[in-house]
C-alpha atoms as a PDB file:
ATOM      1  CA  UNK A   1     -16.431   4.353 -18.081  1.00  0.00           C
ATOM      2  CA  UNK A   2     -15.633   4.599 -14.299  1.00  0.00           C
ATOM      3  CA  UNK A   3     -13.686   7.644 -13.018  1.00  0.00           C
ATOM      4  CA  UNK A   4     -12.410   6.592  -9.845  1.00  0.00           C
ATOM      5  CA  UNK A   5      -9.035   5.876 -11.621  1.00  0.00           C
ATOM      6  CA  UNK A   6      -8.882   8.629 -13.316  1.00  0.00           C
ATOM      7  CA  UNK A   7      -6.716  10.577 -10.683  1.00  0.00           C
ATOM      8  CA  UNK A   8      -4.073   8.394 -10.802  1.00  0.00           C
ATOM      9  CA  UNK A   9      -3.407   7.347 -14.505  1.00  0.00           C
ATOM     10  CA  UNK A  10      -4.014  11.530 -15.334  1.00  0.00           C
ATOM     11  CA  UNK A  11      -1.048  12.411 -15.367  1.00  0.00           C
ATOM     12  CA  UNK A  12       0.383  10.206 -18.232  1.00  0.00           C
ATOM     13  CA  UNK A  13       0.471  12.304 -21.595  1.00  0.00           C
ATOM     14  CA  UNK A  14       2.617  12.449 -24.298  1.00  0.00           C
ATOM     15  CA  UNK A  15       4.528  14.930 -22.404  1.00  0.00           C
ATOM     16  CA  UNK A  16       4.837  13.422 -18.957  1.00  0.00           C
ATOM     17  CA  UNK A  17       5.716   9.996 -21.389  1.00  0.00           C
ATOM     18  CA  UNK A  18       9.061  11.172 -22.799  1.00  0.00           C
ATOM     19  CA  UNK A  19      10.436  11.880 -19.082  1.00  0.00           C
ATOM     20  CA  UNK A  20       8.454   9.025 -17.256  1.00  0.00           C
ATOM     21  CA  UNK A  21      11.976   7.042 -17.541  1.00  0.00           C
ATOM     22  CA  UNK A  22      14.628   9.883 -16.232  1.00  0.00           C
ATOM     23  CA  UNK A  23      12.091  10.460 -13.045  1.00  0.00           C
ATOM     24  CA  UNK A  24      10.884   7.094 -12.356  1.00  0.00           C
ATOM     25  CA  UNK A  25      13.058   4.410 -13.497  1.00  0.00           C
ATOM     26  CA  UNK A  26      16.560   6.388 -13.076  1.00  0.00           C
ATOM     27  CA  UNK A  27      15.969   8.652 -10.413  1.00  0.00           C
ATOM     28  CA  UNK A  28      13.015   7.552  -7.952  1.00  0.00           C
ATOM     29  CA  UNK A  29      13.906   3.907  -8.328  1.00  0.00           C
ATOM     30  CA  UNK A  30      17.111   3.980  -6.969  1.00  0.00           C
ATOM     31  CA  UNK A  31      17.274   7.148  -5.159  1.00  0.00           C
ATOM     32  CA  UNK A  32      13.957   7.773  -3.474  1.00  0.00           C
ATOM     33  CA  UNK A  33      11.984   4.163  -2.968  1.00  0.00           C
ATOM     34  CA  UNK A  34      15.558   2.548  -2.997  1.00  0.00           C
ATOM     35  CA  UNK A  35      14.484  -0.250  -5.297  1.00  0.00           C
ATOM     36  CA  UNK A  36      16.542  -0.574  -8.101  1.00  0.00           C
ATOM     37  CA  UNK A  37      14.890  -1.284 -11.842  1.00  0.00           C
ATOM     38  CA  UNK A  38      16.399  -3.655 -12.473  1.00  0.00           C
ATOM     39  CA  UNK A  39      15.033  -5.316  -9.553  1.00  0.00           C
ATOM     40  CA  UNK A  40      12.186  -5.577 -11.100  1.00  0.00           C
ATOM     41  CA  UNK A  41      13.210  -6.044 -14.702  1.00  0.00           C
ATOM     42  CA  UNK A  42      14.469  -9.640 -12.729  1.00  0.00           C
ATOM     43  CA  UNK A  43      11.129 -10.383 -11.647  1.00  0.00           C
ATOM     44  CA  UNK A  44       9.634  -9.583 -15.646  1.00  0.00           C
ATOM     45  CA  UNK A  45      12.691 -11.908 -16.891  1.00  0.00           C
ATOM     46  CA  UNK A  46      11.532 -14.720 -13.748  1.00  0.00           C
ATOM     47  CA  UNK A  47       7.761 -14.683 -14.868  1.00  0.00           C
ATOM     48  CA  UNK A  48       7.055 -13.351 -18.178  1.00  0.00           C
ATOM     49  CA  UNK A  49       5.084 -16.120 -20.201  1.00  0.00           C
ATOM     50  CA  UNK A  50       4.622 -17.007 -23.459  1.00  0.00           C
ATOM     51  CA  UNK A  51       1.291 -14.856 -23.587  1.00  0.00           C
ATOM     52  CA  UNK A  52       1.604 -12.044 -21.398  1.00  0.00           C
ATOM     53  CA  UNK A  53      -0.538  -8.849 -20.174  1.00  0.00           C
ATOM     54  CA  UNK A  54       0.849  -6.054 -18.517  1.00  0.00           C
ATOM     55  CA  UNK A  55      -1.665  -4.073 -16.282  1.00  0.00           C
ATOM     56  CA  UNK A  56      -1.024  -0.535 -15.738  1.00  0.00           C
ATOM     57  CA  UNK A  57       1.957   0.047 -18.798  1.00  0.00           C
ATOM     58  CA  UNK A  58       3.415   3.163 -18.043  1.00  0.00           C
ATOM     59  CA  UNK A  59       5.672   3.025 -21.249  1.00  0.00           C
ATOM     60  CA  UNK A  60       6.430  -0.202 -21.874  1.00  0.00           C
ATOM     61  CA  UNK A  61       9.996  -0.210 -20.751  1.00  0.00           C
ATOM     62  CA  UNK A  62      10.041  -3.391 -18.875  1.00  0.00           C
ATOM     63  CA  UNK A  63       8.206  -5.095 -22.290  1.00  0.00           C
ATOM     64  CA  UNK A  64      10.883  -3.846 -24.536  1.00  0.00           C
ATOM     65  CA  UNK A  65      13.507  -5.109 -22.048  1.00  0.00           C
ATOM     66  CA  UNK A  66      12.202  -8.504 -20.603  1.00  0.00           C
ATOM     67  CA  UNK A  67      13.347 -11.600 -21.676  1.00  0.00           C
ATOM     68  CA  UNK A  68      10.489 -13.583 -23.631  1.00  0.00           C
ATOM     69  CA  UNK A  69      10.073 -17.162 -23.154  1.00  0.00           C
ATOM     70  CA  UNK A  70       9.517 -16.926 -26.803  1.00  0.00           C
ATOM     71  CA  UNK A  71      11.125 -14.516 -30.190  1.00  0.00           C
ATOM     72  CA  UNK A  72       7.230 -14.304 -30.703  1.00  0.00           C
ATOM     73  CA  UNK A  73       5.243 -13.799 -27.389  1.00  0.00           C
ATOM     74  CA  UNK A  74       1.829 -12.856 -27.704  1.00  0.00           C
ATOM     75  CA  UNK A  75       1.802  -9.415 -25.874  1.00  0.00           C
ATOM     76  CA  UNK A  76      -1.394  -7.360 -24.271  1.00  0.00           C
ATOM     77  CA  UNK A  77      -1.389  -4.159 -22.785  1.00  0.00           C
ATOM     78  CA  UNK A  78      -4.019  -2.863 -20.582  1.00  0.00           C
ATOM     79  CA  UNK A  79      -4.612   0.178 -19.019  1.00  0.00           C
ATOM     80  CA  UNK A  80      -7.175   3.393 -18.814  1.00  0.00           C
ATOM     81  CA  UNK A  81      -4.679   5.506 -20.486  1.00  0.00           C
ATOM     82  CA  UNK A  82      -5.000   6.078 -24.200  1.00  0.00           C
ATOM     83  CA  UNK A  83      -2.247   8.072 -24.004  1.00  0.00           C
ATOM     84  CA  UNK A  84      -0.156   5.388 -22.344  1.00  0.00           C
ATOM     85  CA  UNK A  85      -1.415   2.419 -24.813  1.00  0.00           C
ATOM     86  CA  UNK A  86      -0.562   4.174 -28.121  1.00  0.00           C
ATOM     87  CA  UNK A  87       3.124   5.102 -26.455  1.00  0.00           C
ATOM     88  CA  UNK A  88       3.738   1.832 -25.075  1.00  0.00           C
ATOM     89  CA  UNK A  89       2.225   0.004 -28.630  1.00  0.00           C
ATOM     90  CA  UNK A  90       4.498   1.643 -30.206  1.00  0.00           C
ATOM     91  CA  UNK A  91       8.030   1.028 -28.358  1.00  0.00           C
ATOM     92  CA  UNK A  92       6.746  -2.711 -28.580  1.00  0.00           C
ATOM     93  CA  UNK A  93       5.476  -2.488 -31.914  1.00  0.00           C
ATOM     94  CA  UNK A  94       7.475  -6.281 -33.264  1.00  0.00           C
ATOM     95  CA  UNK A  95       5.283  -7.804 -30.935  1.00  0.00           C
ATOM     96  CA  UNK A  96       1.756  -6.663 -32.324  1.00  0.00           C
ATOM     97  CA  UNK A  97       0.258  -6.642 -29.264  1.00  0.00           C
ATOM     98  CA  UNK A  98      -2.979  -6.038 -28.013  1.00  0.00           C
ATOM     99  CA  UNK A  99      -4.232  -3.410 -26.112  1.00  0.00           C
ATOM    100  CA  UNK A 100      -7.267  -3.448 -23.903  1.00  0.00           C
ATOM    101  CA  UNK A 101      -8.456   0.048 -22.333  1.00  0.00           C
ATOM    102  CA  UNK A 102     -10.115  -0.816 -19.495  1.00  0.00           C
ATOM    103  CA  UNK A 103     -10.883   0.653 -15.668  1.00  0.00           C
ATOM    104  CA  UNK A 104      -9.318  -1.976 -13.288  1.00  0.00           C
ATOM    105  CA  UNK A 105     -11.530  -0.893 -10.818  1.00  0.00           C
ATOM    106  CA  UNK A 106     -14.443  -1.586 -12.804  1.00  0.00           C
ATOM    107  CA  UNK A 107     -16.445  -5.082 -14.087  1.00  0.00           C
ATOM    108  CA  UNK A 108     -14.269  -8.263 -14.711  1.00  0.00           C
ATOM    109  CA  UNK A 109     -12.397  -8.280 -18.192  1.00  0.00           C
ATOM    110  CA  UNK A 110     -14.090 -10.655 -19.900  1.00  0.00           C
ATOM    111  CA  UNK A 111     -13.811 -11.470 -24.001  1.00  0.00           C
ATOM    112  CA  UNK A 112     -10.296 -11.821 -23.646  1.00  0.00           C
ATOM    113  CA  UNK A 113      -7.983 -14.812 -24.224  1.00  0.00           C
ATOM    114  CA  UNK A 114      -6.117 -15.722 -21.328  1.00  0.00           C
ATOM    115  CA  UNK A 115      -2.479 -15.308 -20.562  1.00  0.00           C
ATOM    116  CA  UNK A 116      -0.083 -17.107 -19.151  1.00  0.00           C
ATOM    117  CA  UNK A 117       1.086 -14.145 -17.146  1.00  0.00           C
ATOM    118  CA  UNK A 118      -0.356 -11.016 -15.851  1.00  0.00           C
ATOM    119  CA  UNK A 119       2.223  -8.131 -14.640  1.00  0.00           C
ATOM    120  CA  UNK A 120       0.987  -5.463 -12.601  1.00  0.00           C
ATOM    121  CA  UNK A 121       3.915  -2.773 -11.800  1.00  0.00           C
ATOM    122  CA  UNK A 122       3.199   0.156  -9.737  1.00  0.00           C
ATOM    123  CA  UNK A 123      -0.270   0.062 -10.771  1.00  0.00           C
ATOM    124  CA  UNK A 124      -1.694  -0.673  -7.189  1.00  0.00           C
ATOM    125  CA  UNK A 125      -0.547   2.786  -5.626  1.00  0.00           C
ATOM    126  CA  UNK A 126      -1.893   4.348  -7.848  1.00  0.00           C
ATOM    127  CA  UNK A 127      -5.536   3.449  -7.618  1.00  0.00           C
ATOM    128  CA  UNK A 128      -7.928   5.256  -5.132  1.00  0.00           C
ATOM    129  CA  UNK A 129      -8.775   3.893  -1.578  1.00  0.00           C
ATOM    130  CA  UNK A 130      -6.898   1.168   0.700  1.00  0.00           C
ATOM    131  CA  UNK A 131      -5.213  -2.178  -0.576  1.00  0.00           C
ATOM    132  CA  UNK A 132      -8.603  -3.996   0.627  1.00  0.00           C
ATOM    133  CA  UNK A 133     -10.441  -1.534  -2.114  1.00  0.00           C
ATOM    134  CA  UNK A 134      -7.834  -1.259  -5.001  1.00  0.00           C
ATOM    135  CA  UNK A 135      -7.038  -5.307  -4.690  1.00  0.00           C
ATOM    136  CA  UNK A 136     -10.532  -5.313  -6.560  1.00  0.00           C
ATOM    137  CA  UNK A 137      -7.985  -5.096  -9.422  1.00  0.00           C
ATOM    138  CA  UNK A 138      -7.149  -8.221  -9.027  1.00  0.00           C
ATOM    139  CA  UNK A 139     -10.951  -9.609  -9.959  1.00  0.00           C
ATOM    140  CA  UNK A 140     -10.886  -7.586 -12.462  1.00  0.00           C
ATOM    141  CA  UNK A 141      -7.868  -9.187 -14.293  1.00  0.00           C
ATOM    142  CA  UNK A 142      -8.287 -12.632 -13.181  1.00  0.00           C
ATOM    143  CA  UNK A 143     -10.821 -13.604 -16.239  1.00  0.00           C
ATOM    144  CA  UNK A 144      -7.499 -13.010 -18.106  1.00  0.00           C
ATOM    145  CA  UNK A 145      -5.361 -15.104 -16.133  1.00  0.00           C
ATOM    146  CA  UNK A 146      -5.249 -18.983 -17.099  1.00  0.00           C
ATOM    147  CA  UNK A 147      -5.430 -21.208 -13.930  1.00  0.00           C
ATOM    148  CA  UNK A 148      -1.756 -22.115 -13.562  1.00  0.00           C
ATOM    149  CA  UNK A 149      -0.533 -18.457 -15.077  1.00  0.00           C
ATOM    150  CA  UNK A 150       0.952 -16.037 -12.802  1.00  0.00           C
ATOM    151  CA  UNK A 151       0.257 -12.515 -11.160  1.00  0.00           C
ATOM    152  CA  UNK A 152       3.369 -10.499 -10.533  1.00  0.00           C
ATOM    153  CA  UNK A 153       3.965  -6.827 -10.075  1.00  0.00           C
ATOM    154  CA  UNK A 154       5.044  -4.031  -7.965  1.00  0.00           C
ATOM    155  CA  UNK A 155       3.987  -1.631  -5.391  1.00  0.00           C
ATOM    156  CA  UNK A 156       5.343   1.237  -3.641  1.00  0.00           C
ATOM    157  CA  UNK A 157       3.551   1.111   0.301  1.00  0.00           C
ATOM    158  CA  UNK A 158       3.544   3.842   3.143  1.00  0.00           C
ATOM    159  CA  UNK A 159       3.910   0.896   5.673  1.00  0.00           C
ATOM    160  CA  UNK A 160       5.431  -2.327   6.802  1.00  0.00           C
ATOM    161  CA  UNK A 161       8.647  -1.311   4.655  1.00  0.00           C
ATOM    162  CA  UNK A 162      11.437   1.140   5.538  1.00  0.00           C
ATOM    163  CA  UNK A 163      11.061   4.563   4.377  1.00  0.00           C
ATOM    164  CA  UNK A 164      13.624   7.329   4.216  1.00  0.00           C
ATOM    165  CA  UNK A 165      12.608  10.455   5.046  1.00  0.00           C
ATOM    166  CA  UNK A 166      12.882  11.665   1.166  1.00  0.00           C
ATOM    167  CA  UNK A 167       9.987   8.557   0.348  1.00  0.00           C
ATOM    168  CA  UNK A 168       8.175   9.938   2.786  1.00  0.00           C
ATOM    169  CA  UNK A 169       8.093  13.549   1.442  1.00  0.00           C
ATOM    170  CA  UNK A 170       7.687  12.221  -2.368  1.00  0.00           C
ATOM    171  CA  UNK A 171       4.671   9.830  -0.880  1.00  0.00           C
ATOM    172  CA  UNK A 172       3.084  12.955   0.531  1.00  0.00           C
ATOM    173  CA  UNK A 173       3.713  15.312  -2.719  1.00  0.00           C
ATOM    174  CA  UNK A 174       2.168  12.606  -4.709  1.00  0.00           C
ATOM    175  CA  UNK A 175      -0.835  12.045  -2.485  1.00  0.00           C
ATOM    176  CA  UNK A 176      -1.698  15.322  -2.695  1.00  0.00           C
ATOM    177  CA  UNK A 177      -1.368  15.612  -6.351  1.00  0.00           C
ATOM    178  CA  UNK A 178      -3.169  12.414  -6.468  1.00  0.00           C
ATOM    179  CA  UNK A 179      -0.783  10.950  -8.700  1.00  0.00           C
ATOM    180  CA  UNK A 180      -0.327   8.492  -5.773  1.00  0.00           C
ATOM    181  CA  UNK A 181      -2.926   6.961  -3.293  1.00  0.00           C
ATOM    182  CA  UNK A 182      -1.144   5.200  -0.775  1.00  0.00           C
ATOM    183  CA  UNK A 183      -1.184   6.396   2.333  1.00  0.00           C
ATOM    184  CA  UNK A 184      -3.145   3.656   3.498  1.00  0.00           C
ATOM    185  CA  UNK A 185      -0.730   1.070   1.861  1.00  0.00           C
ATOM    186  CA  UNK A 186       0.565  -1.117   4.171  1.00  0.00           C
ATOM    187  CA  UNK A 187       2.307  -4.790   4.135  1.00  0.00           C
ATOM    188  CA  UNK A 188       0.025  -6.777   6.015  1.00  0.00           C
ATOM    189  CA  UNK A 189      -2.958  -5.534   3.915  1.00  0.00           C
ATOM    190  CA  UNK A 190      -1.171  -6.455   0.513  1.00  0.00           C
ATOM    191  CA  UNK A 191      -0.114  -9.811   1.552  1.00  0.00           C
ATOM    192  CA  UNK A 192      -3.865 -10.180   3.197  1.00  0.00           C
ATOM    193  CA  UNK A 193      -5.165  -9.310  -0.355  1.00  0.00           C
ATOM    194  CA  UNK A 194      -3.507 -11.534  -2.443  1.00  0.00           C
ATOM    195  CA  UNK A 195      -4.160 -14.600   0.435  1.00  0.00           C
ATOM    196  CA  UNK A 196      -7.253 -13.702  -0.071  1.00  0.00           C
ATOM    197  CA  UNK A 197      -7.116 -14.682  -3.904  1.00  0.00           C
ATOM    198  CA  UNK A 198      -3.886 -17.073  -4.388  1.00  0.00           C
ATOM    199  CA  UNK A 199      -3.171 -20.002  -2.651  1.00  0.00           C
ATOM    200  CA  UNK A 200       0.800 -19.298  -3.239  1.00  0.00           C
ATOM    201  CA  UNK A 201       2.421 -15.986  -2.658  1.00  0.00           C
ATOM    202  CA  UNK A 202       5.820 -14.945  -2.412  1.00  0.00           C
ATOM    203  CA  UNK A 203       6.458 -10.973  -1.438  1.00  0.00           C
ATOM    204  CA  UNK A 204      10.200  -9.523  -1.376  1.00  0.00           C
ATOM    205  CA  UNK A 205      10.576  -6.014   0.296  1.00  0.00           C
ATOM    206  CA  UNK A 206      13.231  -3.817  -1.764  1.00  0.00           C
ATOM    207  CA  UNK A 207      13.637  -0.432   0.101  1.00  0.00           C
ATOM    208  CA  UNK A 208       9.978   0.528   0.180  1.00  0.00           C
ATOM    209  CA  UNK A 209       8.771  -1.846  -2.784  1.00  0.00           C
ATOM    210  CA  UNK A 210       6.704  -4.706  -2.579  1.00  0.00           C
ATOM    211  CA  UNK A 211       7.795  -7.310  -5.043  1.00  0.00           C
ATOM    212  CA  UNK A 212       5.048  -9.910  -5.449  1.00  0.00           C
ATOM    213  CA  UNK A 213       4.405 -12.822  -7.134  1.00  0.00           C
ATOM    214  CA  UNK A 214       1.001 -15.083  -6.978  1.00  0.00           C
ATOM    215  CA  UNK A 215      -0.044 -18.392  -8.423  1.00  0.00           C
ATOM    216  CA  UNK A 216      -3.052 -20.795  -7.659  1.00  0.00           C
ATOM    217  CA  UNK A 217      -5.813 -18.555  -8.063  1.00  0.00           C
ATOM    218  CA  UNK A 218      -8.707 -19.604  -5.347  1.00  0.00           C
END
């Protein structure tokens, strides 16, 4: 298995897990990249399908709160992280979902049904190199992704958005730490990436978060 994405996805264990929510979704959210969850617990409820993969899982918190098309949805979870599929598989457990381990940086996912939606939430800064080199996750997913399904997601970028000075600090910390790699990150180069590879994009800037949301994949 490829390691380039190993940096990034690292730092989710059991431990890290149980506070992911408290830091992330309650604190940094709002507070640091001024992008309130439920921001992008809208954009889940707006594009979840009836058979849905979520890239990148952290713990599942936007899965357990979404609004399904569907009482049933058929549910995957992919990711690197063990750690993070077993935690997430869990919370969602009345779905019986799937989970897939696999390097988005790596060959195309191929074997697997495909959904009618693909979510992929603060996944991209997280992933090693520039947009033009991480948006290779893209490829990777799209033998998952049925023609007139969905990508949506979120990103946190270094430019093209406004950035207090405290995202700016946190950006750095994290770069360093390599818990982050998205220095490089800028607006033009995401929306470039996903032209590149959807014929329809929509992008909403939220403090320093890039809501996206692609269909018609070229």
């Amino acid at each position: 298995m490829a390691t380039d994405t190993q940096a990034g996805q690292a730092i989710y264990n059991p431990r890290t897990l149980q506070i992911y929510e408290l830091v992330v979704l309650r604190l940094s959210n709002p507070l640091i990249w001024r992008c309130p969850t439920a921001r992008i617990l809208d954009l889940y409820d707006r594009h979840v399908g009836l058979a849905h993969c979520d890239v990148g899982i952290g713990t599942g918190w936007y899965l357990d709160r979404c609004r399904f098309p569907t009482p049933r949805p058929r549910v995957g979870l992919m990711d690197l992280n063990a750690d993070s599929l077993a935690f997430a598989a869990r919370r969602i457990e009345r779905y019986r979902p799937e989970t897939h381990r696999v390097d988005v940086l790596g060959k195309p996912a191929i074997g697997i049904a495909p959904f009618d939606s693909i979510g992929m939430t603060y996944l991209l800064h997280c992933l090693p190199g520039d947009i033009t080199e991480k948006a290779k996750a893209f490829d990777t997913v799209r033998p998952c992704l049925r023609d007139d399904g969905v990508v949506f997601g979120a990103t946190i970028l270094s430019g093209g958005v406004p950035t207090t000075g405290a995202a700016r600090a946190l950006m750095r910390v994290y770069n360093r730490k390599g818990v982050f790699s998205n220095a490089a990150d800028t607006l033009p180069d995401l929306r470039a990436a996903l032209d590149q590879r959807f014929r329809s994009v929509e992008i909403t800037v939220v403090g320093c978060v890039a809501l996206f949301v692609a269909r018609e994949p070229r």
